[in-house]
PDB file of N, CA and C in Angstrom:
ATOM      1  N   UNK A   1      57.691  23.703  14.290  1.00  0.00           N
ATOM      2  CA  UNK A   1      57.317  23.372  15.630  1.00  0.00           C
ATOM      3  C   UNK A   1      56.598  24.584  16.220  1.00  0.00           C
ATOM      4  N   UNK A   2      55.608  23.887  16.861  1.00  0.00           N
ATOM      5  CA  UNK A   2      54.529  25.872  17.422  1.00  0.00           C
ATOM      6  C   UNK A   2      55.593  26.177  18.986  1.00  0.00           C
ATOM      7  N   UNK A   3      54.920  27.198  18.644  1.00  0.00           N
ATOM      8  CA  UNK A   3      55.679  27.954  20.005  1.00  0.00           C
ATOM      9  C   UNK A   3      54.878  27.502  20.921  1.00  0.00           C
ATOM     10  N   UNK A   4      55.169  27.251  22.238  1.00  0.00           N
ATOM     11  CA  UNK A   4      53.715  27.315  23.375  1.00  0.00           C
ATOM     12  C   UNK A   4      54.349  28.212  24.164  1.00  0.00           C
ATOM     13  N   UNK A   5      53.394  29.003  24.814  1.00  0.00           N
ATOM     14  CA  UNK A   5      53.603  30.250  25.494  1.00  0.00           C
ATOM     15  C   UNK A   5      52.507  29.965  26.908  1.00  0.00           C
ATOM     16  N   UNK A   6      53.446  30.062  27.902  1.00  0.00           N
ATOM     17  CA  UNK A   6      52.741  29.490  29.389  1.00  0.00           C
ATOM     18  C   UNK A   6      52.906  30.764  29.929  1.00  0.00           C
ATOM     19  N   UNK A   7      51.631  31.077  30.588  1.00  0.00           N
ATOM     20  CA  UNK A   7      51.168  32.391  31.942  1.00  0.00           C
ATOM     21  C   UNK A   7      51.444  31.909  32.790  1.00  0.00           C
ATOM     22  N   UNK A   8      52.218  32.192  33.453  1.00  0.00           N
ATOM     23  CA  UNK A   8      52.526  31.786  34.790  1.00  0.00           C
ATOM     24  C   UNK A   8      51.991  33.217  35.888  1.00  0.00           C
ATOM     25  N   UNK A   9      51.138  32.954  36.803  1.00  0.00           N
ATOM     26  CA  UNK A   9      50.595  33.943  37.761  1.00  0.00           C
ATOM     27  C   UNK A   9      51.182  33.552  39.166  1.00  0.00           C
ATOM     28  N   UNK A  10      51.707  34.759  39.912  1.00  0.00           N
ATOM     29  CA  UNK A  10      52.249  34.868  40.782  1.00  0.00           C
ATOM     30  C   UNK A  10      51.622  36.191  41.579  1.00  0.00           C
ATOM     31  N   UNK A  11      50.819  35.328  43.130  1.00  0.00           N
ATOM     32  CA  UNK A  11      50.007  35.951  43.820  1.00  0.00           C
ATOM     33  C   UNK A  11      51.010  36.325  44.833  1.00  0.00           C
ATOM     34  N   UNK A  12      51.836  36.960  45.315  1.00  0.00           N
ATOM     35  CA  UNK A  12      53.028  37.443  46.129  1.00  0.00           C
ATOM     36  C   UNK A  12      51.979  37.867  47.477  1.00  0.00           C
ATOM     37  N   UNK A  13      52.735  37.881  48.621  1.00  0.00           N
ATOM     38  CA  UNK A  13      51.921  38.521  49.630  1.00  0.00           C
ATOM     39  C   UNK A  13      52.015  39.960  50.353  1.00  0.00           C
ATOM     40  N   UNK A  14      52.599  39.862  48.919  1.00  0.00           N
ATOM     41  CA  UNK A  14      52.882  41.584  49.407  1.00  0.00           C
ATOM     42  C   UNK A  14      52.092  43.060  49.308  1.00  0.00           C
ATOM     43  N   UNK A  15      50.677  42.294  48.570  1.00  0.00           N
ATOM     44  CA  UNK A  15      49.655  43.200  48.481  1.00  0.00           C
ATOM     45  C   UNK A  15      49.969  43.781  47.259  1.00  0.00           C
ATOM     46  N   UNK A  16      50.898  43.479  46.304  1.00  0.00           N
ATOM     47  CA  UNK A  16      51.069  43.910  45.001  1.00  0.00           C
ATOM     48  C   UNK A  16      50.323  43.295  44.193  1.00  0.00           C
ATOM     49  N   UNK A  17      49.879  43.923  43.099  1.00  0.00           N
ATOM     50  CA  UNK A  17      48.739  43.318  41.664  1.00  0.00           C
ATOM     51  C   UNK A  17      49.339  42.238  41.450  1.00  0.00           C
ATOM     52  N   UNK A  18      48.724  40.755  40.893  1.00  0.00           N
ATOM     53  CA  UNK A  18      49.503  39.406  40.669  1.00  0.00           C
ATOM     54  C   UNK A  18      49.960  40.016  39.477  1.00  0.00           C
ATOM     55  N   UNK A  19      50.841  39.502  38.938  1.00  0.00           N
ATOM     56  CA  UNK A  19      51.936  39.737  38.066  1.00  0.00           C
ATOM     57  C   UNK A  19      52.078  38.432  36.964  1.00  0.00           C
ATOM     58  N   UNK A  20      51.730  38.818  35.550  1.00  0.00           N
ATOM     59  CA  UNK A  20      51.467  38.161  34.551  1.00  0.00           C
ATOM     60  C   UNK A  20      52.599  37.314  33.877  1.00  0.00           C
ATOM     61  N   UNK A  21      53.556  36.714  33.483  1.00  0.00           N
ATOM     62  CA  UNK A  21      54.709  36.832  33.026  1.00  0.00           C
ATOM     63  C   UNK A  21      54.623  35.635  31.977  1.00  0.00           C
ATOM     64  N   UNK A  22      55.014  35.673  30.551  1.00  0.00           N
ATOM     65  CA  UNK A  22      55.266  34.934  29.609  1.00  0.00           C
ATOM     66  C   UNK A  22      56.350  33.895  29.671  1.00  0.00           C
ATOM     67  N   UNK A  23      55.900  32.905  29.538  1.00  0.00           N
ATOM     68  CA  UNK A  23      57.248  32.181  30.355  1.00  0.00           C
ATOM     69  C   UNK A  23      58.449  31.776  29.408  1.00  0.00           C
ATOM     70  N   UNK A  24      57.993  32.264  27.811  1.00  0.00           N
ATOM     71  CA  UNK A  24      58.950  32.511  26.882  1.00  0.00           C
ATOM     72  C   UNK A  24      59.927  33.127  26.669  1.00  0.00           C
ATOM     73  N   UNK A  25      59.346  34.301  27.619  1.00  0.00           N
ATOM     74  CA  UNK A  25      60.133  35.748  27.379  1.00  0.00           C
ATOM     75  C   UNK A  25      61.626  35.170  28.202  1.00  0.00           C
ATOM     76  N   UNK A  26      61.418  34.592  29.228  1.00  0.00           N
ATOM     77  CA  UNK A  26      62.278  34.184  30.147  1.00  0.00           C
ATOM     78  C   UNK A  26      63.042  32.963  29.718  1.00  0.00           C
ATOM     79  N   UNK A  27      62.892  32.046  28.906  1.00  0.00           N
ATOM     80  CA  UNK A  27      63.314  30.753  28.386  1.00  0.00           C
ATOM     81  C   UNK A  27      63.964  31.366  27.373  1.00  0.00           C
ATOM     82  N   UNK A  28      64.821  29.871  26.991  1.00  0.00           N
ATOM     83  CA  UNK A  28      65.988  30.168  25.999  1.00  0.00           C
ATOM     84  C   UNK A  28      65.715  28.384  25.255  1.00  0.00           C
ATOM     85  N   UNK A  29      64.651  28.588  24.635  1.00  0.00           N
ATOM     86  CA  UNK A  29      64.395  27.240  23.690  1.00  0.00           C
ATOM     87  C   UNK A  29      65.325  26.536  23.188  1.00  0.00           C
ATOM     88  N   UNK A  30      65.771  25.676  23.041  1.00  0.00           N
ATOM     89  CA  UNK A  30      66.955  24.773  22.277  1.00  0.00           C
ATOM     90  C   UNK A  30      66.572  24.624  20.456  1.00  0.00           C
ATOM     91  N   UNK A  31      67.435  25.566  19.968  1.00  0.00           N
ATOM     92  CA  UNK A  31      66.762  24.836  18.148  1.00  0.00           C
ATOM     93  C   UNK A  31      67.155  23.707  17.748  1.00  0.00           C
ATOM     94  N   UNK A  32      66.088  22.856  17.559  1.00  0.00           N
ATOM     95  CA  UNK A  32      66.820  21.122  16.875  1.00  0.00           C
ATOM     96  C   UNK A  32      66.907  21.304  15.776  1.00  0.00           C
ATOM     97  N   UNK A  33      66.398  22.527  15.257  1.00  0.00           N
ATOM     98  CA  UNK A  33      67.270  22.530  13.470  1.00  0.00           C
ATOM     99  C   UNK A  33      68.531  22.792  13.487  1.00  0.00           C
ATOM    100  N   UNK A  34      69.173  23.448  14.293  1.00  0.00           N
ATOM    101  CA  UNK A  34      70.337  24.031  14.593  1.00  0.00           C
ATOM    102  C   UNK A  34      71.227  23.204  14.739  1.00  0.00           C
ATOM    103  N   UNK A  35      71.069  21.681  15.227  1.00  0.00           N
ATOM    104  CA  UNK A  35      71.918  20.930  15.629  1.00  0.00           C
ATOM    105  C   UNK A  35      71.923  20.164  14.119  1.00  0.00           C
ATOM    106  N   UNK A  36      73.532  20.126  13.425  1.00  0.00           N
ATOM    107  CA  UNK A  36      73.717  19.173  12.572  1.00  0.00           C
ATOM    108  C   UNK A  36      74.206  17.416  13.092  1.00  0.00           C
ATOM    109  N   UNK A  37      73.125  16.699  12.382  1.00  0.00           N
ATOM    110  CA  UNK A  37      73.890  15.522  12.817  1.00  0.00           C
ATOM    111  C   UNK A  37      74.147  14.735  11.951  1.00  0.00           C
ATOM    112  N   UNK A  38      75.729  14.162  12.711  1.00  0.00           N
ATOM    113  CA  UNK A  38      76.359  13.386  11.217  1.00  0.00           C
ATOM    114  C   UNK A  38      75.802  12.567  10.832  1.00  0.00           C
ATOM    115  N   UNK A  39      75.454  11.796   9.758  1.00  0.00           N
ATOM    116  CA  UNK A  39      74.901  10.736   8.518  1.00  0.00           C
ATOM    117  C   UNK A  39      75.914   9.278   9.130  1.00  0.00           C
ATOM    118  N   UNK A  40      74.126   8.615   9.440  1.00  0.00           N
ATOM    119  CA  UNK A  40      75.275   7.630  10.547  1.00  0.00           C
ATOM    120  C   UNK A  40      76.169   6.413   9.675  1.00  0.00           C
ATOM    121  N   UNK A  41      76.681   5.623  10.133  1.00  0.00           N
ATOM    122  CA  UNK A  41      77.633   5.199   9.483  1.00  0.00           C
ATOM    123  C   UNK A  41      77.232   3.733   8.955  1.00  0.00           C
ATOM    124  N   UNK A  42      77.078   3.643   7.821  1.00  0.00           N
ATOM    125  CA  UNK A  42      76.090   2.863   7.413  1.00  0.00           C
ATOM    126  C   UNK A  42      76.854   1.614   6.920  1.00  0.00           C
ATOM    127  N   UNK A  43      78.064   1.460   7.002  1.00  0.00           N
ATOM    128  CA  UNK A  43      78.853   0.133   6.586  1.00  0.00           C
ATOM    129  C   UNK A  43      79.319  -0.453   7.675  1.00  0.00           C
ATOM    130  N   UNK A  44      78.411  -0.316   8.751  1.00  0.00           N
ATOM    131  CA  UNK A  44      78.848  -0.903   9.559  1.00  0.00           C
ATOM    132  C   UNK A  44      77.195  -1.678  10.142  1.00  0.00           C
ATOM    133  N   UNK A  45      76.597  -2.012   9.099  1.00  0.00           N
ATOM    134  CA  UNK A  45      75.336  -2.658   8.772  1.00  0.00           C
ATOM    135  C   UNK A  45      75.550  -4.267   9.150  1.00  0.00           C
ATOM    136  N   UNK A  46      76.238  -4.578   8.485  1.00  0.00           N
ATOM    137  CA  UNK A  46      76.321  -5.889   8.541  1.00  0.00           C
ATOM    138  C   UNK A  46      77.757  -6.494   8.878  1.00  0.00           C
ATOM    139  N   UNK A  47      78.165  -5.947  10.011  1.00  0.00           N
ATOM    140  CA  UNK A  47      79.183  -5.912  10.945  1.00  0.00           C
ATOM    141  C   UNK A  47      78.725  -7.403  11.945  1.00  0.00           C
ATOM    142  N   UNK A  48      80.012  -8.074  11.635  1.00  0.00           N
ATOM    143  CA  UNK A  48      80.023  -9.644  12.273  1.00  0.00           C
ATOM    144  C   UNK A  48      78.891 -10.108  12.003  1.00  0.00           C
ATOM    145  N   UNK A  49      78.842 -10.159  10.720  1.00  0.00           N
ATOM    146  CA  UNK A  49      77.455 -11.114  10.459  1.00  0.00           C
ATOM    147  C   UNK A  49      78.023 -11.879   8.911  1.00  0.00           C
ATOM    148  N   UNK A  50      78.095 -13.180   8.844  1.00  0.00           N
ATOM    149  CA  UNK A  50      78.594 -13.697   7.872  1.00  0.00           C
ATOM    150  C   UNK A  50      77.867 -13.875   6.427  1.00  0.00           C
ATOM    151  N   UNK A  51      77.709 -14.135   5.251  1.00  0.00           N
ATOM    152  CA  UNK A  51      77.477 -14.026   4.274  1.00  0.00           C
ATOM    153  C   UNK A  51      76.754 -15.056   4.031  1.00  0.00           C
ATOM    154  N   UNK A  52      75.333 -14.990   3.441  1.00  0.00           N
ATOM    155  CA  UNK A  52      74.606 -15.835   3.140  1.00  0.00           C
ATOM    156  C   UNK A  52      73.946 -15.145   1.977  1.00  0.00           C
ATOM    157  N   UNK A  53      73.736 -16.466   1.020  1.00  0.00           N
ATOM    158  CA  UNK A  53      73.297 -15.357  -0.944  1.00  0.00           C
ATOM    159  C   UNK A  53      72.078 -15.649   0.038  1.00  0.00           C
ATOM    160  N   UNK A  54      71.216 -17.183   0.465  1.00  0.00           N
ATOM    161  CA  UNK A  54      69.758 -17.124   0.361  1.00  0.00           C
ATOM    162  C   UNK A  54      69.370 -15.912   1.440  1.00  0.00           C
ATOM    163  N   UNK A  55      69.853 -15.559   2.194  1.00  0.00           N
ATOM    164  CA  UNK A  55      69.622 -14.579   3.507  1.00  0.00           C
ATOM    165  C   UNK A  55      69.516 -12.863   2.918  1.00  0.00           C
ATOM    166  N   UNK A  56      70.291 -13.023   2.006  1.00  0.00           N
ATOM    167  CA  UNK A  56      70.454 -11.714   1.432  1.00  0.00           C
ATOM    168  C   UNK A  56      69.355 -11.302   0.601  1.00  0.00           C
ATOM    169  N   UNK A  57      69.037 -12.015  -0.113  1.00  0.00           N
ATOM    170  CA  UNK A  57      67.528 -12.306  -0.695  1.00  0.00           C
ATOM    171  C   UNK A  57      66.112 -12.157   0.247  1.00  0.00           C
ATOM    172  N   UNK A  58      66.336 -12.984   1.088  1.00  0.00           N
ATOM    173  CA  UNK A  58      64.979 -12.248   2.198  1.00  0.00           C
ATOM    174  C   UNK A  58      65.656 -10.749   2.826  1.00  0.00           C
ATOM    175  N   UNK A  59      66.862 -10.800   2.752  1.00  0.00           N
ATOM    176  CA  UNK A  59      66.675  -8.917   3.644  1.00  0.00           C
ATOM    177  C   UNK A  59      66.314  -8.251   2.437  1.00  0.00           C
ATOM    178  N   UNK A  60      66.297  -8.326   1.044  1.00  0.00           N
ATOM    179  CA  UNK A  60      66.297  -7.543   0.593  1.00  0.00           C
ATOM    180  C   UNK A  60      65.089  -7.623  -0.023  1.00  0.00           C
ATOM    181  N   UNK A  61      64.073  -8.400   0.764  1.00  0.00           N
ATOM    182  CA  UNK A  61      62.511  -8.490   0.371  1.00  0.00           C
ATOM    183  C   UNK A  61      62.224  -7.633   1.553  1.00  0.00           C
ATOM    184  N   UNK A  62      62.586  -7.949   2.525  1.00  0.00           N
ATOM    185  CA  UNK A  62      62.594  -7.749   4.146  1.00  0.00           C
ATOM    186  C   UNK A  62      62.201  -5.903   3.953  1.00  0.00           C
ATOM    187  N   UNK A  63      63.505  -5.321   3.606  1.00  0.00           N
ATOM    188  CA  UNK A  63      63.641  -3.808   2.944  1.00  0.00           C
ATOM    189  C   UNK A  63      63.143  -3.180   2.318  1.00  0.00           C
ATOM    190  N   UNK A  64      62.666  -3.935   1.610  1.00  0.00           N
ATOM    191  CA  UNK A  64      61.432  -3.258   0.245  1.00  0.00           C
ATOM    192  C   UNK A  64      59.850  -3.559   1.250  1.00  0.00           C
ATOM    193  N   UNK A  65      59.048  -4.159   2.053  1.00  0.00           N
ATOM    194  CA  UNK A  65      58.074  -4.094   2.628  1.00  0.00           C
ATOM    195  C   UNK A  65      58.158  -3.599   3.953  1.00  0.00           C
ATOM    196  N   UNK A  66      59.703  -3.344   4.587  1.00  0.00           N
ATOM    197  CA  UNK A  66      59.583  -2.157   5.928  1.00  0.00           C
ATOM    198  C   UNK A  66      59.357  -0.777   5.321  1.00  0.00           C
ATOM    199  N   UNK A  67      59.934  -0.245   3.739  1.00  0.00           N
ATOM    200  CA  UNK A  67      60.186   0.827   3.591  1.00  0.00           C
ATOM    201  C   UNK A  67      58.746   1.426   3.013  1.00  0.00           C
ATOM    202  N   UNK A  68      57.985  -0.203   2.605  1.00  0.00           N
ATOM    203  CA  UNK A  68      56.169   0.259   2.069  1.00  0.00           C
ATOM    204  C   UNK A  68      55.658   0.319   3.154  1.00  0.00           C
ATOM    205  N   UNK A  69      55.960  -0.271   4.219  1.00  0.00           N
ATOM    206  CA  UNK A  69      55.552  -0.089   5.955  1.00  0.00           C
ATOM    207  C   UNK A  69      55.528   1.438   6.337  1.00  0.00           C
ATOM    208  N   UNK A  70      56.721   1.802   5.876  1.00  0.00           N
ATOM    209  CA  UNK A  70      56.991   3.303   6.662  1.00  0.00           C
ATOM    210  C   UNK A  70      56.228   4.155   6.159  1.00  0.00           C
ATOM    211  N   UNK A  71      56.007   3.985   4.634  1.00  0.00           N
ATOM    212  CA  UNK A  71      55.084   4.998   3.696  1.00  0.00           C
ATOM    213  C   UNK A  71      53.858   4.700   4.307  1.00  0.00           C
ATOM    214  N   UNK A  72      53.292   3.770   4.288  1.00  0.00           N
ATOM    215  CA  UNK A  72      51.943   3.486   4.575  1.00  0.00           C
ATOM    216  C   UNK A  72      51.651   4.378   6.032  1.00  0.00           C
ATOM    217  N   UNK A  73      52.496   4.053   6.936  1.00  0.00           N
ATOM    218  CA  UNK A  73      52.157   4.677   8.246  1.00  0.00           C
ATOM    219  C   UNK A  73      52.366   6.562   8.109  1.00  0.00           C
ATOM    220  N   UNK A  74      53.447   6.590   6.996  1.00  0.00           N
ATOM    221  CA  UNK A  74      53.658   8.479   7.012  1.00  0.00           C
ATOM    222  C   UNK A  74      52.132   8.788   5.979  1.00  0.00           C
ATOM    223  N   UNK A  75      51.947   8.143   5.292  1.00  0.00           N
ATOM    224  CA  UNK A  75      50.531   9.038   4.491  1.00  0.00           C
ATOM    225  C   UNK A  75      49.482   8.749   5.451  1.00  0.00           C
ATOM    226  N   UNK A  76      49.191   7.151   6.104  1.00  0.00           N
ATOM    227  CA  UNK A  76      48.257   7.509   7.546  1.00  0.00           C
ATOM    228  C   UNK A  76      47.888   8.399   8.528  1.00  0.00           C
ATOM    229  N   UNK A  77      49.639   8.871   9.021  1.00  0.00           N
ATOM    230  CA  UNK A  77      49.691   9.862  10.283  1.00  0.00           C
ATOM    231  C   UNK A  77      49.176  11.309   9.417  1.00  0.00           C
ATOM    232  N   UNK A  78      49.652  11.620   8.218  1.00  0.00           N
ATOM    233  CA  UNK A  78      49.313  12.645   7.598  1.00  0.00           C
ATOM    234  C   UNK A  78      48.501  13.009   7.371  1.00  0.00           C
ATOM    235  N   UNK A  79      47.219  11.693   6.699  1.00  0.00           N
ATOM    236  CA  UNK A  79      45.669  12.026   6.224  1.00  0.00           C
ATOM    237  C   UNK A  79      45.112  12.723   7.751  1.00  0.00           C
ATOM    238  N   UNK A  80      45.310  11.516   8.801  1.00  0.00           N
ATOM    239  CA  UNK A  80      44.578  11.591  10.120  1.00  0.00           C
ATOM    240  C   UNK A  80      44.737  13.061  10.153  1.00  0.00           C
ATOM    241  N   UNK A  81      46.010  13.774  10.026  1.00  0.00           N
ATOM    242  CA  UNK A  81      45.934  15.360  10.078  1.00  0.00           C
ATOM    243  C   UNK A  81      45.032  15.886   9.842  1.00  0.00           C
ATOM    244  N   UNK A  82      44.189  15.575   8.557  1.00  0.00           N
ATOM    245  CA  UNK A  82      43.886  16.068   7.916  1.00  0.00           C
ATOM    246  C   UNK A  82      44.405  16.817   6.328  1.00  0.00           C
ATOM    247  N   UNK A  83      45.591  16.392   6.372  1.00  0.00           N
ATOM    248  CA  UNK A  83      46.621  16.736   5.019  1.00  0.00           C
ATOM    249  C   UNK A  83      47.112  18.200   5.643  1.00  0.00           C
ATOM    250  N   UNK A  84      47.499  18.111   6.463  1.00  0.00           N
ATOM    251  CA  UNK A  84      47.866  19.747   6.815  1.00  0.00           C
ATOM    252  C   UNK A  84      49.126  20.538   6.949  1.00  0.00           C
ATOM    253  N   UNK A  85      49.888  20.369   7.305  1.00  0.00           N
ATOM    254  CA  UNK A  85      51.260  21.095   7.326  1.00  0.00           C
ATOM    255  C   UNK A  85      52.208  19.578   6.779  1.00  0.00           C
ATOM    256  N   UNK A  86      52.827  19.977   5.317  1.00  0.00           N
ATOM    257  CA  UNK A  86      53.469  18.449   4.829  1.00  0.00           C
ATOM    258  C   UNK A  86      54.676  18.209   5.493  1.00  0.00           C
ATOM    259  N   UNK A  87      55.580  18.945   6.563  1.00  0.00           N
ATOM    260  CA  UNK A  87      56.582  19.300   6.962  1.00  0.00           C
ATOM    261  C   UNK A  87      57.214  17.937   7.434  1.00  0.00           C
ATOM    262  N   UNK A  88      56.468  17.477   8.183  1.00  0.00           N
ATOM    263  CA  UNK A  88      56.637  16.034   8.969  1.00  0.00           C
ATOM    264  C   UNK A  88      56.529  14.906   7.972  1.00  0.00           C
ATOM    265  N   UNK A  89      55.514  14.918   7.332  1.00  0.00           N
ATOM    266  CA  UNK A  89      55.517  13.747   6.114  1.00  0.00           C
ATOM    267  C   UNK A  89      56.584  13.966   5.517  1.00  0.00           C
ATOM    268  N   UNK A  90      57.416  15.188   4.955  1.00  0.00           N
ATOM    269  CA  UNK A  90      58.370  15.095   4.166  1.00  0.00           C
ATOM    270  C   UNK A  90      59.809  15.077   4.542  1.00  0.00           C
ATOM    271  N   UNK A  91      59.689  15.296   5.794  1.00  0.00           N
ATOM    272  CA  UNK A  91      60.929  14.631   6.517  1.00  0.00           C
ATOM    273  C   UNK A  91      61.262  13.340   6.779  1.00  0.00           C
ATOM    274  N   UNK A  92      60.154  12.617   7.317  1.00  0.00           N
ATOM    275  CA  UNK A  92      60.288  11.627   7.275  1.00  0.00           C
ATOM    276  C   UNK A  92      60.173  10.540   5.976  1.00  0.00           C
ATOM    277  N   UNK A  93      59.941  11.022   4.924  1.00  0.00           N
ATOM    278  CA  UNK A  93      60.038  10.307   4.008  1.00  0.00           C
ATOM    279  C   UNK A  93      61.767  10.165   3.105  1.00  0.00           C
ATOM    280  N   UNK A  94      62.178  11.760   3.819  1.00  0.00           N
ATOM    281  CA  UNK A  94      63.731  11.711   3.451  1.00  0.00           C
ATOM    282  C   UNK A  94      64.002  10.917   4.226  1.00  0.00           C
ATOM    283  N   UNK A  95      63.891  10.644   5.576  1.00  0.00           N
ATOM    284  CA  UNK A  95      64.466   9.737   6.368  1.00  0.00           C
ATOM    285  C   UNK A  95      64.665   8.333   5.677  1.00  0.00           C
ATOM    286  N   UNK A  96      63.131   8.491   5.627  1.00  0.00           N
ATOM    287  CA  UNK A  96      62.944   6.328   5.055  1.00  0.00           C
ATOM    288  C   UNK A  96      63.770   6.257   3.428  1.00  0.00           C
ATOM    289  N   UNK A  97      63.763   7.291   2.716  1.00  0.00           N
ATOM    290  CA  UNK A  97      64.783   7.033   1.229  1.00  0.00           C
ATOM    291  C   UNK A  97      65.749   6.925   1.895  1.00  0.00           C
ATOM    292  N   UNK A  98      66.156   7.953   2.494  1.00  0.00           N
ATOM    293  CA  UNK A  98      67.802   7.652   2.878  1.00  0.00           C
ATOM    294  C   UNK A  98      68.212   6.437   3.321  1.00  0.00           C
ATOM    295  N   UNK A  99      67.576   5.807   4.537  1.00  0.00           N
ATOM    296  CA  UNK A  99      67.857   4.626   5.000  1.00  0.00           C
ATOM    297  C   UNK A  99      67.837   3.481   4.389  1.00  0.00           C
ATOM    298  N   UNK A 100      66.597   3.492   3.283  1.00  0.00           N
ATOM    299  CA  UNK A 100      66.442   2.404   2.162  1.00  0.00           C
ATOM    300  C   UNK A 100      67.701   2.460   1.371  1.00  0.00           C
ATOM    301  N   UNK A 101      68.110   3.727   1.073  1.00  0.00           N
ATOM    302  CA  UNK A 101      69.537   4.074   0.262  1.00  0.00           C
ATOM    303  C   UNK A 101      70.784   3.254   1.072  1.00  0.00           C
ATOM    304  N   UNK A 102      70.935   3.354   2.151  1.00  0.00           N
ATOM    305  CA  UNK A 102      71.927   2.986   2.525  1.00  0.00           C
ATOM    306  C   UNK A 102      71.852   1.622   2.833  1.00  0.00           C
ATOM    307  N   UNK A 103      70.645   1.009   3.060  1.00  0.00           N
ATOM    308  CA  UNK A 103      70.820  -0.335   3.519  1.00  0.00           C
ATOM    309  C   UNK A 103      70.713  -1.011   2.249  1.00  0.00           C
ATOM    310  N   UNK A 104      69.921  -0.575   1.471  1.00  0.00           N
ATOM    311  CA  UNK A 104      70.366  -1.377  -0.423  1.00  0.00           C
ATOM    312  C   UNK A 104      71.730  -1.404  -1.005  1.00  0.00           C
ATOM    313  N   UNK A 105      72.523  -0.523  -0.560  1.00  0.00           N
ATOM    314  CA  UNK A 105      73.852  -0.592  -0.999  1.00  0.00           C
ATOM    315  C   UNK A 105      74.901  -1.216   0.007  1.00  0.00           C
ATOM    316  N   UNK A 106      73.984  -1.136   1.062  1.00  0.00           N
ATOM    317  CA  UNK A 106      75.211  -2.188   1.716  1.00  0.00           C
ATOM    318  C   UNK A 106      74.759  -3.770   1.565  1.00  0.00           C
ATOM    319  N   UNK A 107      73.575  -4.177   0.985  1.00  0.00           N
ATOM    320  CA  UNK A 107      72.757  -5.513   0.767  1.00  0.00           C
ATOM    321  C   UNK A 107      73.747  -6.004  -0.277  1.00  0.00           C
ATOM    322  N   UNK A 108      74.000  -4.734  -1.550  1.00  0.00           N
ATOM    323  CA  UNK A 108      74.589  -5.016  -2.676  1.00  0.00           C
ATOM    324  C   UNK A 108      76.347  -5.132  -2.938  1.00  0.00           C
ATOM    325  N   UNK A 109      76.650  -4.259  -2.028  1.00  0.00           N
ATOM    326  CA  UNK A 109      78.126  -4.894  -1.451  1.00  0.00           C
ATOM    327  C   UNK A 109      77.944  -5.966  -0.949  1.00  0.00           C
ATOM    328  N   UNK A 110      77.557  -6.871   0.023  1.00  0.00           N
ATOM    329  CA  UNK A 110      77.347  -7.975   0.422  1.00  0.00           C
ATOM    330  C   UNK A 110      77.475  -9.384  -0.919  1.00  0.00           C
ATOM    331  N   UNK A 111      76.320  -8.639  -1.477  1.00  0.00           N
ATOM    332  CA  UNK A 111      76.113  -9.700  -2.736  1.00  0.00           C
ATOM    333  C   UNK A 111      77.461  -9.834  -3.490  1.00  0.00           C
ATOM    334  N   UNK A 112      78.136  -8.692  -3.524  1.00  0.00           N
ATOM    335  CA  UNK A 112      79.114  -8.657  -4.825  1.00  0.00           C
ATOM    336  C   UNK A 112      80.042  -9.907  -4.187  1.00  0.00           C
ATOM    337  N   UNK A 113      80.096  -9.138  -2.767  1.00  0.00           N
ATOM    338  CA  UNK A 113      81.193  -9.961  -1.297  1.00  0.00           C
ATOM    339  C   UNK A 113      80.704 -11.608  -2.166  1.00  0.00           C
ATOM    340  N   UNK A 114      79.397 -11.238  -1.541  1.00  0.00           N
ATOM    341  CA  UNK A 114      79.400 -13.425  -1.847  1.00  0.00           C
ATOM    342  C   UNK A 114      79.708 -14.075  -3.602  1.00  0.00           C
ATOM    343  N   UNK A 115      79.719 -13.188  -3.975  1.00  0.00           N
ATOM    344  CA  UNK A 115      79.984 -13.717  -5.391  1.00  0.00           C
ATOM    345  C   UNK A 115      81.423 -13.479  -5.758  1.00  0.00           C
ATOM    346  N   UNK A 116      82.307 -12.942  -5.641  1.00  0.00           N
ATOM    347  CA  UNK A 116      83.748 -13.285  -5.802  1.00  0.00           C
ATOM    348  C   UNK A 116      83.888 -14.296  -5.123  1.00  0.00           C
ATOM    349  N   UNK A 117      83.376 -14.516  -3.963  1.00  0.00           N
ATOM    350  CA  UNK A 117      83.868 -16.034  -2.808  1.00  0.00           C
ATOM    351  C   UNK A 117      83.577 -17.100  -3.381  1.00  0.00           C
TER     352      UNK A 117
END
């Protein structure tokens, strides 16, 4: 994330030189890397929602063309960059595995669910 650094000028009327001041120097930035956040809770996906094999079958077409959705739009936002800092593309692509990860395995618990029944 870039730093931005704001001049703030302050013309006082006190006949003193205006006075330059970094408005960084004075701030206390928040780090969002700093903050861990827990891995949300992903079995609770298909919470009060009853069991259907044919339904399970379209989410799990459904899943496979949101997750070519997400790629398509992260190598878009990226080219438009210009291919330039991969930082963001590759976060968000952990994002979209992960989520594909978790919602395929809760698709596949489901399935197992409807097939003992």
């Amino acid at each position: 994330m870039a730093a931005c650094l704001v001049i703030v000028f302050r013309n006082g009327r006190s006949g003193r030189e205006p006075t330059y001041v970094v408005a960084s120097e004075r701030s206390h930035p928040y780090q969002l890397g700093a903050v861990d956040k827990p891995v949300p809770d992903s079995s609770r996906l298909y919470e009060d929602i009853p069991i259907d094999r044919e339904l399970l079958e379209l989410d799990k077409r459904a899943l496979t063309e949101a997750y070519h959705a997400q790629l398509l739009n992260l190598w878009a936002v990226w080219l438009k960059g210009q291919a330039g800092d991969p930082q963001y593309f590759t976060n968000g692509l952990k994002i979209a595995r992960r989520a594909y990860k978790q919602a395929s395995e809760q698709i596949a618990k489901r399935e197992a669910e409807a097939k003992s029944k």
